[in-house]
N, C-alpha and C. Protein backbone atom coordinates (compact mmCIF):
# COMPACT_ATOMS: atom_id res chain seq x y z
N UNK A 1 0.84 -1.19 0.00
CA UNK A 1 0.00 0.00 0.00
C UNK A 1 0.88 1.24 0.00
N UNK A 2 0.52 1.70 -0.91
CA UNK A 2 1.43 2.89 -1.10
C UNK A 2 0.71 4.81 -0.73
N UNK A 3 -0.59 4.08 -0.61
CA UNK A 3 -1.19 6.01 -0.47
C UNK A 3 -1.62 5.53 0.61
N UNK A 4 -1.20 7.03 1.01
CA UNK A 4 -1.56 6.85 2.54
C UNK A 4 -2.46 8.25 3.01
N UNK A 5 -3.41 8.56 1.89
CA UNK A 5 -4.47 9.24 1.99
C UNK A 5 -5.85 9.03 2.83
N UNK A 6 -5.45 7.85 3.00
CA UNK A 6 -6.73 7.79 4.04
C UNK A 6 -6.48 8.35 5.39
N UNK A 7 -5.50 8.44 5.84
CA UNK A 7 -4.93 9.17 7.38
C UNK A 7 -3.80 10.54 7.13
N UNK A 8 -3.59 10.57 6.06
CA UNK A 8 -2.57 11.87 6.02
C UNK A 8 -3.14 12.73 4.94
N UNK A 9 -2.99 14.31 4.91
CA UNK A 9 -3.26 15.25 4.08
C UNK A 9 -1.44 14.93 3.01
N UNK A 10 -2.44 15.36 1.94
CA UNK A 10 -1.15 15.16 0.95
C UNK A 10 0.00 15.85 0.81
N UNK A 11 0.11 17.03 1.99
CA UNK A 11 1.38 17.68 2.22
C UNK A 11 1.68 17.74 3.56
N UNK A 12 1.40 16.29 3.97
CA UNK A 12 2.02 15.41 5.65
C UNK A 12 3.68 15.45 5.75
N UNK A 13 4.10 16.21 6.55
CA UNK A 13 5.50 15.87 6.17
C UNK A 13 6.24 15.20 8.00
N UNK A 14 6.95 15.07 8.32
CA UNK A 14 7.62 14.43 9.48
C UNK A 14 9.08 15.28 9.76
N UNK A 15 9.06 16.29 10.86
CA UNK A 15 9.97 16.61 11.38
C UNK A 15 10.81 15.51 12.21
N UNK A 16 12.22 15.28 11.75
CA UNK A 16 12.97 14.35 12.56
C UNK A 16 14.10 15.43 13.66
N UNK A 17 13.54 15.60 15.09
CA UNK A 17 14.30 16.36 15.74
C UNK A 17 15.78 16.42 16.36
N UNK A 18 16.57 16.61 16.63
CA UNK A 18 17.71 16.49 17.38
C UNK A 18 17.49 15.82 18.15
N UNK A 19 18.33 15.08 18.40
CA UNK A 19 19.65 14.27 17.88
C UNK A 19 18.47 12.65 16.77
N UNK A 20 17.32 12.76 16.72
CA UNK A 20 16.60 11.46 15.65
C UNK A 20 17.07 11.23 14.65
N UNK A 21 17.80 10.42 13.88
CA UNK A 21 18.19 10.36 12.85
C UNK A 21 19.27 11.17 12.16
N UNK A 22 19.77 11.24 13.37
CA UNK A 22 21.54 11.83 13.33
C UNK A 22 21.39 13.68 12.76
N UNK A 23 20.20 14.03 13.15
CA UNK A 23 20.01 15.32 12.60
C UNK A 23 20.58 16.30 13.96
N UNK A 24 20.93 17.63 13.71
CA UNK A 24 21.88 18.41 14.68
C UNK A 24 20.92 19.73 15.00
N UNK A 25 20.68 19.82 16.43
CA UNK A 25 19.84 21.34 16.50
C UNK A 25 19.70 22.16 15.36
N UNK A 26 18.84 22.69 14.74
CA UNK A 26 18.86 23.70 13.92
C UNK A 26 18.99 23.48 12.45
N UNK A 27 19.05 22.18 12.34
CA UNK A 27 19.83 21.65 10.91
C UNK A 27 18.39 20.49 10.58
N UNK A 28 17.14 20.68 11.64
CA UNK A 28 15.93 19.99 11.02
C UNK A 28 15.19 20.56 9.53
N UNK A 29 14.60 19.46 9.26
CA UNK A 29 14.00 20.29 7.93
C UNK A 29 12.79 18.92 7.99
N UNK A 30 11.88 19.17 7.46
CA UNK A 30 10.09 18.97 7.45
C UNK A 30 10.39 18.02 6.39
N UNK A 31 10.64 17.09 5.91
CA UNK A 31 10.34 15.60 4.91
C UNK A 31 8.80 15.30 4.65
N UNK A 32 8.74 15.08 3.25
CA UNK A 32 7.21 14.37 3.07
C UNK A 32 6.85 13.08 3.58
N UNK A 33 6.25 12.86 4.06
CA UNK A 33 5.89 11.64 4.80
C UNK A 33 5.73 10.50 3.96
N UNK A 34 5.68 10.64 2.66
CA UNK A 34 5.73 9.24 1.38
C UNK A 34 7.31 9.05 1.25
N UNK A 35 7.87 10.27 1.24
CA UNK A 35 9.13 9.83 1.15
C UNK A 35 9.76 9.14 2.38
N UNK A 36 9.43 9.70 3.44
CA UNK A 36 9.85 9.07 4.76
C UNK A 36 9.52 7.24 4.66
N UNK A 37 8.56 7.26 4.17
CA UNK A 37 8.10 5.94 3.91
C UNK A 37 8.77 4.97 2.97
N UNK A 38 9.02 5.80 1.67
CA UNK A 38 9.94 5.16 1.28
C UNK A 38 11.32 4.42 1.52
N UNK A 39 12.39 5.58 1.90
CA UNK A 39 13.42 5.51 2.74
C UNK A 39 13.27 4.22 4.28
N UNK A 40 11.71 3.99 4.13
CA UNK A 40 11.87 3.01 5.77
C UNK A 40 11.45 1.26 5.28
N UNK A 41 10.85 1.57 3.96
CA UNK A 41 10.38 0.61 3.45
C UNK A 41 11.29 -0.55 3.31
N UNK A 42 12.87 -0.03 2.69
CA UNK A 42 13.89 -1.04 1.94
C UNK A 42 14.16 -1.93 3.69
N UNK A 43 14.24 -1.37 4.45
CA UNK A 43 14.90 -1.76 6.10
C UNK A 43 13.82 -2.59 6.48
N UNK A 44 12.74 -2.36 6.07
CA UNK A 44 11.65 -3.60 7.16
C UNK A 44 12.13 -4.85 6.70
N UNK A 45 12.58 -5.01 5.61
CA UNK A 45 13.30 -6.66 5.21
C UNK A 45 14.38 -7.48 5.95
N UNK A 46 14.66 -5.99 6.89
CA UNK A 46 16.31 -6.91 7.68
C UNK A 46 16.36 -6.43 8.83
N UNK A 47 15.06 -5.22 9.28
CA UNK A 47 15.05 -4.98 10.66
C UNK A 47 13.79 -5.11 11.16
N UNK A 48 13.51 -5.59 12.34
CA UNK A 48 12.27 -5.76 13.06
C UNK A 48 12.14 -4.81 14.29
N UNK A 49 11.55 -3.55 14.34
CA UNK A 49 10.62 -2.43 15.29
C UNK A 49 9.81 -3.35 16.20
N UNK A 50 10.30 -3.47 17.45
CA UNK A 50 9.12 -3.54 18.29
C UNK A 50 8.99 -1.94 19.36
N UNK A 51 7.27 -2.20 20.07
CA UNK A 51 7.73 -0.93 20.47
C UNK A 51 7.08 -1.29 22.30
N UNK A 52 7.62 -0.39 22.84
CA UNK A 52 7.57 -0.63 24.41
C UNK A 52 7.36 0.30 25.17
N UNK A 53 6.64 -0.02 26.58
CA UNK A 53 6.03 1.36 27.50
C UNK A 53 5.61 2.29 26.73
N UNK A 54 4.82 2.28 25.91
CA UNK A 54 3.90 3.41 25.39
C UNK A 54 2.73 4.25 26.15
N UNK A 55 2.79 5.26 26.18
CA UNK A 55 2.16 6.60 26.81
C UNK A 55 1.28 7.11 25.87
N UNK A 56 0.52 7.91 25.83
CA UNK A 56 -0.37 8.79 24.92
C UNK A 56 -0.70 10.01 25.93
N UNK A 57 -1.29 10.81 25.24
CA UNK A 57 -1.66 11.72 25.49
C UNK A 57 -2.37 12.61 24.42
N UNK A 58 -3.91 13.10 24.70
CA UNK A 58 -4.46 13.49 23.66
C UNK A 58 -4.51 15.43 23.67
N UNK A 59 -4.37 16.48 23.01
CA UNK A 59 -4.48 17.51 23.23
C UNK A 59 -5.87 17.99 23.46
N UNK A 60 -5.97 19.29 24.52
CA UNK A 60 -7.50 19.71 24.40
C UNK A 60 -8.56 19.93 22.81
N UNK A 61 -7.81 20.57 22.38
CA UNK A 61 -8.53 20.92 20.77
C UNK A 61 -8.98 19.83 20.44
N UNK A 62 -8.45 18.57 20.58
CA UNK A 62 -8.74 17.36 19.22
C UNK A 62 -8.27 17.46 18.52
N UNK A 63 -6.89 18.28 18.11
CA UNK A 63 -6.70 17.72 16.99
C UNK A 63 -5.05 17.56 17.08
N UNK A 64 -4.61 16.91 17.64
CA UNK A 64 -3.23 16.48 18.33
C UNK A 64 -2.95 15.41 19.28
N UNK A 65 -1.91 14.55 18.91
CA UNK A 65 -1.81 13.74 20.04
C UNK A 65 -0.37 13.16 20.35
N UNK A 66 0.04 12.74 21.31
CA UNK A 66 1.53 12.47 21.44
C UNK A 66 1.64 10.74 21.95
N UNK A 67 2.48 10.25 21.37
CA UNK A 67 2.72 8.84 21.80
C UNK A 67 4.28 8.91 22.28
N UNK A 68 4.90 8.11 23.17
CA UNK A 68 5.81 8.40 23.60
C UNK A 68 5.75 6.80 23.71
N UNK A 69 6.91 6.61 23.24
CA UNK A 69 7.27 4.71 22.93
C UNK A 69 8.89 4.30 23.09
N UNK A 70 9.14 3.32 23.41
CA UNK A 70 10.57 2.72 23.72
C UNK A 70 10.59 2.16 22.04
N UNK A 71 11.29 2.33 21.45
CA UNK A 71 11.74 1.48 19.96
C UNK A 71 12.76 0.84 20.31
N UNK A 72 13.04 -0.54 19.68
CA UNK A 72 13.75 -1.24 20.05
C UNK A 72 13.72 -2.26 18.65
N UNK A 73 14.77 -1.99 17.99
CA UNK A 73 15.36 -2.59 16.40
C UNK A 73 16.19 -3.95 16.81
N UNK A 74 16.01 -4.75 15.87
CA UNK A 74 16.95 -5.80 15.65
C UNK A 74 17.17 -6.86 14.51
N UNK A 75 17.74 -7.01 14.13
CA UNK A 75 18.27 -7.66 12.61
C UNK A 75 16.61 -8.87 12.66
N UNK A 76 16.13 -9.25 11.79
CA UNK A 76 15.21 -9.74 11.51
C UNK A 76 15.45 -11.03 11.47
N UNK A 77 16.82 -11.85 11.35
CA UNK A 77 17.28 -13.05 11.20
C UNK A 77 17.65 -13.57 12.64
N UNK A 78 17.83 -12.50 13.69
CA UNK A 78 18.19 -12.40 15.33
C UNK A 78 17.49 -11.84 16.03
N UNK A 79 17.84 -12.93 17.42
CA UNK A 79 16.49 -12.42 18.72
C UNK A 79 17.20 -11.23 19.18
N UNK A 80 18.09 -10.06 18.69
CA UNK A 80 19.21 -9.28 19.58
C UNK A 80 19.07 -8.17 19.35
N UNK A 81 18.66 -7.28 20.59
CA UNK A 81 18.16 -6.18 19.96
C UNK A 81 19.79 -5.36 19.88
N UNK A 82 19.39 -4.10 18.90
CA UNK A 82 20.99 -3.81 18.47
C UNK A 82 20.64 -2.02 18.70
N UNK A 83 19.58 -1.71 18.78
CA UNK A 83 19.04 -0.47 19.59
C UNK A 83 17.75 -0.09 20.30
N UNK A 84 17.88 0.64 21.20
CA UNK A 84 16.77 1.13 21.68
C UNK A 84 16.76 2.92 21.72
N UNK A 85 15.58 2.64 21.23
CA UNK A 85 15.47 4.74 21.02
C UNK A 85 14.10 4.90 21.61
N UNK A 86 14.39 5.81 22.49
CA UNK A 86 13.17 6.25 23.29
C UNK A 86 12.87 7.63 21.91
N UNK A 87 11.42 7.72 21.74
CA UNK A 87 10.61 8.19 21.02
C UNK A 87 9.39 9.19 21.53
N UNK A 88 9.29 10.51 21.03
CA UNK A 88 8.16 11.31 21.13
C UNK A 88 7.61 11.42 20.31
N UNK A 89 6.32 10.64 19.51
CA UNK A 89 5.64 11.75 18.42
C UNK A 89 4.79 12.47 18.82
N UNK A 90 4.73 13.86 18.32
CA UNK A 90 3.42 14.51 18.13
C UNK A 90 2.70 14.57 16.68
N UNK A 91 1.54 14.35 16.59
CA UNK A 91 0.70 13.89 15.44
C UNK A 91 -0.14 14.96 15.63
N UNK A 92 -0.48 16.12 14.30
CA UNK A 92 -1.17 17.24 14.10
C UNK A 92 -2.10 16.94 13.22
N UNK A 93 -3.51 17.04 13.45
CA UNK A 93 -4.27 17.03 12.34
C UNK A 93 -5.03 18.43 12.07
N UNK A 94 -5.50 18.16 10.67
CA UNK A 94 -6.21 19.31 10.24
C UNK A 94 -7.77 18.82 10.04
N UNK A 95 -8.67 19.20 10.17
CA UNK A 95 -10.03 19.05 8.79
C UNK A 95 -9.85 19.05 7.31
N UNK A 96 -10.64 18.10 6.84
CA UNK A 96 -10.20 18.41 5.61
C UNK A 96 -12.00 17.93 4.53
N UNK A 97 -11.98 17.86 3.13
CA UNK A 97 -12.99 17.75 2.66
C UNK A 97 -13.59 16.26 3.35
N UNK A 98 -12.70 14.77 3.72
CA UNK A 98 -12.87 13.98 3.71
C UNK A 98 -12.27 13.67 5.15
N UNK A 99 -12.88 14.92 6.20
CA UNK A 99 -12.71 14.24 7.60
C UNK A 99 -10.90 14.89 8.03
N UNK A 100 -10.87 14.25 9.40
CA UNK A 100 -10.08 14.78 10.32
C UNK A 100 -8.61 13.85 9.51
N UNK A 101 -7.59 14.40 9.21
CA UNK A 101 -6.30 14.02 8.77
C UNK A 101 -4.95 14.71 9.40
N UNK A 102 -3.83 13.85 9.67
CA UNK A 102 -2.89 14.10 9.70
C UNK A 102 -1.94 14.74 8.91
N UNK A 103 -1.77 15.90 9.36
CA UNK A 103 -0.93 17.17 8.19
C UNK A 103 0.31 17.12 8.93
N UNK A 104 1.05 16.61 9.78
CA UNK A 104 2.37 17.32 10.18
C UNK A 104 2.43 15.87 11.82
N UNK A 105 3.95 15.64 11.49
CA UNK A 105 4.38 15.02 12.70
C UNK A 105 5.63 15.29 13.17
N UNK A 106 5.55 15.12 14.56
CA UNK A 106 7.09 15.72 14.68
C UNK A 106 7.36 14.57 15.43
N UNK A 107 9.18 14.83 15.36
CA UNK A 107 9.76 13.12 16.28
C UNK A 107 10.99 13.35 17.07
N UNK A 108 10.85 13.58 18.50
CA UNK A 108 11.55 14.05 19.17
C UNK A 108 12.39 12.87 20.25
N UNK A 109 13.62 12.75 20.40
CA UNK A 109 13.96 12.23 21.03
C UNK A 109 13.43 12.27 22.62
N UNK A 110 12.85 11.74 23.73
CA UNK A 110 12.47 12.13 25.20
C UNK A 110 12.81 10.41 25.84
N UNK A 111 13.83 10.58 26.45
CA UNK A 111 13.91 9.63 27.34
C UNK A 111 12.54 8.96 27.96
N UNK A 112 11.49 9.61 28.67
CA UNK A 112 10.42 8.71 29.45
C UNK A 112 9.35 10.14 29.00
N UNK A 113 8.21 9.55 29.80
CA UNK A 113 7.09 9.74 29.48
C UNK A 113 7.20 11.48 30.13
N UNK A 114 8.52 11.41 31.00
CA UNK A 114 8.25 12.69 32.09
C UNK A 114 8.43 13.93 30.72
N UNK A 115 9.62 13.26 29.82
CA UNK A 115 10.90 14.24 29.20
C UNK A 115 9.41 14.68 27.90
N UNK A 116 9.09 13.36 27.52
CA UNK A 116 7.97 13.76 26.16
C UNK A 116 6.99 15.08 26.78
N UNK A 117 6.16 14.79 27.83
CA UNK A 117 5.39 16.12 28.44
C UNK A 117 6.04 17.09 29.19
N UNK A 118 7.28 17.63 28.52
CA UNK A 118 7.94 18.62 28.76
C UNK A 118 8.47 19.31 27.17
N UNK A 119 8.53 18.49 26.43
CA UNK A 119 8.46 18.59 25.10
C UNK A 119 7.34 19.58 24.25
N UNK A 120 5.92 18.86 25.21
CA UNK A 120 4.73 19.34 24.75
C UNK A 120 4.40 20.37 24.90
N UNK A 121 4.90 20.70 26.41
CA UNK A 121 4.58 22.06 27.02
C UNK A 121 5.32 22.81 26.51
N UNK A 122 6.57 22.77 26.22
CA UNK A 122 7.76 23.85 26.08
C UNK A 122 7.63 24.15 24.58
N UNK A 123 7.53 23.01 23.71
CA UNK A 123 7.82 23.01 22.42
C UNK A 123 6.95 23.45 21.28
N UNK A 124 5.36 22.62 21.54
CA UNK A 124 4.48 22.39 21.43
C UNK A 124 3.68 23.65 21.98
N UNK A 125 3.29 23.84 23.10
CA UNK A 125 2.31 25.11 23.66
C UNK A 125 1.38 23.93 24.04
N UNK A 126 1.35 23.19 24.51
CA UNK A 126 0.41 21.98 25.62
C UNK A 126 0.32 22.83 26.68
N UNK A 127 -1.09 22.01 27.49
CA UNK A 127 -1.11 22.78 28.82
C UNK A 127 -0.33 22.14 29.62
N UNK A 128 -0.37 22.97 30.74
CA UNK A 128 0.90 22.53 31.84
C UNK A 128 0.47 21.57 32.24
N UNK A 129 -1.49 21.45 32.49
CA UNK A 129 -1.68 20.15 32.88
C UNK A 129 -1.57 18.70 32.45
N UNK A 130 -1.20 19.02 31.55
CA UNK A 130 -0.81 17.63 30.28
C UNK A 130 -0.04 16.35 31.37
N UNK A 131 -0.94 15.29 30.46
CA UNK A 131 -0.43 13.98 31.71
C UNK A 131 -0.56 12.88 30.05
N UNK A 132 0.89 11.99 30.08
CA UNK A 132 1.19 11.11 29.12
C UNK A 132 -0.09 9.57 30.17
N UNK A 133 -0.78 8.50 29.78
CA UNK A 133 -0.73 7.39 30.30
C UNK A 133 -0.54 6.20 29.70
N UNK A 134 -0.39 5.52 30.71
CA UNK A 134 0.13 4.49 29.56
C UNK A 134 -0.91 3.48 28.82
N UNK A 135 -0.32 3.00 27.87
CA UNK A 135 -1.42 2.63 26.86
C UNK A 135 -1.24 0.89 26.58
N UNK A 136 -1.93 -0.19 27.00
CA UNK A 136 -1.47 -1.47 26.71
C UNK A 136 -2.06 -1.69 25.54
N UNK A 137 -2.44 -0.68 24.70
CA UNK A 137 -2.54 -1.57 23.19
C UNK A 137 -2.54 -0.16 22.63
N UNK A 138 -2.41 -0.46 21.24
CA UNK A 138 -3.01 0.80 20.09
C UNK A 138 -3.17 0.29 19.69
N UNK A 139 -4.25 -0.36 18.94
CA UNK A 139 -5.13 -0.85 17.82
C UNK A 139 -3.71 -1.95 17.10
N UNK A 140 -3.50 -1.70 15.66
CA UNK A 140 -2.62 -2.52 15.09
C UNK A 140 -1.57 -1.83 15.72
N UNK A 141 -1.02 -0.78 16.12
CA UNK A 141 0.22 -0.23 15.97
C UNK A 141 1.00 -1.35 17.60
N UNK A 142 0.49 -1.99 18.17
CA UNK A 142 0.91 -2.32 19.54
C UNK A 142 1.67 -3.37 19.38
């Protein structure tokens, strides 16, 4: 499956933040999210993503939400994991002709659930009262 129009607006792009993907303060730049996809596609053949202690948190508006997940990679041929990257997304949606869609994600490195809702508040403009919990499933994504 290659369109991914049913959940993203067609100019979805994915901020990868300092230090994610070897990118350096100030030196981020906004990627289209098909391309991001592309670029991740060739690796699912030889690496296996599991993901761990996942948090959520939904914004007041509705139309934002943050997952905060342990990633944890490992060669697909081995039980060994070969990294773990603690993970923040924030997921922005807009309205659109065909319903509520994802226009913009950002991906921030945060150690635990404390570091991601400090992210939100500081980075983001979340309220102070913002609380991550934890989540024992997400639908397919778990």
């Amino acid at each position: 499956m290659t369109d991914l129009s049913s959940f993203t607006t067609p100019d979805c792009t994915l901020t990868a933040h300092a230090p994610v993907w070897g990118t350096r303060a100030g030196s981020e730049r906004a990627i289209p999210i098909a391309e991001v996809r592309k670029r991740l596609a060739g690796l699912v053949r030889f690496v296996r993503a599991t993901r761990h202690d996942m948090h959520v948190a939904f914004h007041p508006d509705g139309n934002q939400i943050c997952l905060s997940v342990q990633f944890k990679a490992r060669p697909a041929f081995l039980p060994v994991t070969i990294r773990t990257e603690p993970l923040a997304f924030v997921l922005r949606a807009c309205e659109t002709p065909d319903g509520l869609r994802i226009c913009a994600v950002d991906e921030w490195s945060a150690a635990d659930p404390d570091a991601a809702r400090l992210l939100l508040i500081e980075h983001h403009g979340w309220p102070i009262e913002t609380a991550l919990h934890p989540q024992v499933a997400f639908g397919a994504a778990s």
